[in-house]
Protein backbone atom coordinates (compact mmCIF):
# COMPACT_ATOMS: atom_id res chain seq x y z
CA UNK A 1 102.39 3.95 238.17
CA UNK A 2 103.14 3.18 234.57
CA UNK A 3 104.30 -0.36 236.54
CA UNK A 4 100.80 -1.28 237.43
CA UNK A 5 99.48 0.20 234.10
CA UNK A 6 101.42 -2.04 232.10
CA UNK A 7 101.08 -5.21 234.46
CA UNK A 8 96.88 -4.79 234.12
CA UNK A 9 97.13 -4.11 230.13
CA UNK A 10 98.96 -7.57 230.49
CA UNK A 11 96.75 -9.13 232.73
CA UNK A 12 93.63 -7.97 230.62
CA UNK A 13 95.32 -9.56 227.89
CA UNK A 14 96.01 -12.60 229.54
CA UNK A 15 92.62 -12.67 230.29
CA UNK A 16 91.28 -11.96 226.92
CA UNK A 17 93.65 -15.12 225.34
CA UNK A 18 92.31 -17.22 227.93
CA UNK A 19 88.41 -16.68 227.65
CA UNK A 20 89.70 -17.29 223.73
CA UNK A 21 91.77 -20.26 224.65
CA UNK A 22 88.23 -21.42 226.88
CA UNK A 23 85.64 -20.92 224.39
CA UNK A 24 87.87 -22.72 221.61
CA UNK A 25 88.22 -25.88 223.83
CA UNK A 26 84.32 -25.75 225.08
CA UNK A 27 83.69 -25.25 221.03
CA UNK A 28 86.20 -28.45 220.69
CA UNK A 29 84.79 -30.28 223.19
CA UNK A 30 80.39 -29.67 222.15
CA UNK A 31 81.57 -30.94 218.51
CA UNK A 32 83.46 -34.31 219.97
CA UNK A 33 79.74 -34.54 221.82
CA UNK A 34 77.63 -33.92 219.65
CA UNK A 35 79.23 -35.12 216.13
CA UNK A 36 78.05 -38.69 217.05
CA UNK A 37 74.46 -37.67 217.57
CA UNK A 38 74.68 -35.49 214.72
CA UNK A 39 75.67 -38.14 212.38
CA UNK A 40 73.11 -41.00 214.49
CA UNK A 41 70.14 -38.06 213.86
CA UNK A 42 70.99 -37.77 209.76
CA UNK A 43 71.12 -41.99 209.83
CA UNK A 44 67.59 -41.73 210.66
CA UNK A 45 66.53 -39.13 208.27
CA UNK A 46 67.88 -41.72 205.81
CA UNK A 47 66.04 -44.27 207.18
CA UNK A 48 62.92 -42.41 207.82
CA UNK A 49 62.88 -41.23 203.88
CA UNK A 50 63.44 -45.18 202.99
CA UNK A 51 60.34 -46.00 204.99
CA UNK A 52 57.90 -43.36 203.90
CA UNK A 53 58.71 -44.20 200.52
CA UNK A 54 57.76 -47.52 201.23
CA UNK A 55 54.89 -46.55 202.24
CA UNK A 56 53.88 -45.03 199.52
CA UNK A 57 54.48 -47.97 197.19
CA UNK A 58 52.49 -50.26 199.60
CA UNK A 59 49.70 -47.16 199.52
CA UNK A 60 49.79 -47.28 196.09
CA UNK A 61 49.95 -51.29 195.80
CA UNK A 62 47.06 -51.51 198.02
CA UNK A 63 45.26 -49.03 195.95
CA UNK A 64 45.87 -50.80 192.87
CA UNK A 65 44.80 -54.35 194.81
CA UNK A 66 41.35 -52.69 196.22
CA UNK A 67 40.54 -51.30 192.50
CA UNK A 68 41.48 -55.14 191.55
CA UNK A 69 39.10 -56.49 194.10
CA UNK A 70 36.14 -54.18 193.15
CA UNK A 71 36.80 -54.82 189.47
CA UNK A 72 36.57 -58.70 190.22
CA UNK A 73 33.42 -58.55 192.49
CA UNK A 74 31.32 -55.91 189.94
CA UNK A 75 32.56 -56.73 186.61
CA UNK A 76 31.50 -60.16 185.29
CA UNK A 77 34.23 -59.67 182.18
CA UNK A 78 36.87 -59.22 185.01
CA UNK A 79 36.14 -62.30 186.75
CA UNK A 80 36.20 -64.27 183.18
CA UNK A 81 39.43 -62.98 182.55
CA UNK A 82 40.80 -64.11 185.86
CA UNK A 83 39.67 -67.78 185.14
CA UNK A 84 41.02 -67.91 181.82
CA UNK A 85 44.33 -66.14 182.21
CA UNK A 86 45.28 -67.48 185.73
CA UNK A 87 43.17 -70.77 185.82
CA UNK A 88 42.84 -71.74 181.94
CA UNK A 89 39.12 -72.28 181.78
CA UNK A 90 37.80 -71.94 179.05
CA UNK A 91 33.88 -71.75 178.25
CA UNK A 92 31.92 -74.96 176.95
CA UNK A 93 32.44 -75.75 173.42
CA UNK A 94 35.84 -73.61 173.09
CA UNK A 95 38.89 -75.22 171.85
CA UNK A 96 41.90 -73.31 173.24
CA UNK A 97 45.49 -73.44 171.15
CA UNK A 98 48.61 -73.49 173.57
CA UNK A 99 51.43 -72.66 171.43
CA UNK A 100 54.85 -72.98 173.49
CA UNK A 101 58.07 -71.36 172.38
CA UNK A 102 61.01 -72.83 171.35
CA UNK A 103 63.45 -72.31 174.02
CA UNK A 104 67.27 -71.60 172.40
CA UNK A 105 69.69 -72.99 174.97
């Protein structure tokens, strides 16, 4: 009797270290599968946060463009400033003074 008693205490066990021993190597094995998605999932996170900001400095560009635009097409000063700055007119009778810099080389 104490036979049998001892031999299922030792099975038992035996069974215990194996369920251990299984759930180790399924634990093993998930992380060897799913490391690579893990690490493919935070790539785009990265890449998502590089795109939304982005798109907020294209928002914001756009914004700043359209405020541009309406300044141009309701502000008569706007447009003046615009011909003189980026096309150098200048209004008749006006004598305009380029003064270059010296350039140290």
């Amino acid at each position: 009797m104490a036979f049998r008693e001892n031999k299922k205490k030792r099975n038992n066990a035996f069974l215990t270290y194996m369920c251990y021993a299984l759930l180790l190597l399924m634990l093993i094995v998930s992380t060897v599968l799913l490391l690579p998605a893990y690490r493919e999932y935070k790539a785009q996170q990265k890449e998502l946060a590089k795109v939304q900001a982005e798109l907020a400095k294209n928002r914001e560009e756009r914004a700043q463009k359209l405020k541009e635009y309406n300044d141009l097409e309701r502000n008569p000063k706007a447009v003046e400033k615009v011909a003189r700055e980026k096309f150098r007119m200048v209004k008749e009778g006006e004598t305009v003074l380029i003064l270059k810099d010296n350039e140290k080389k």
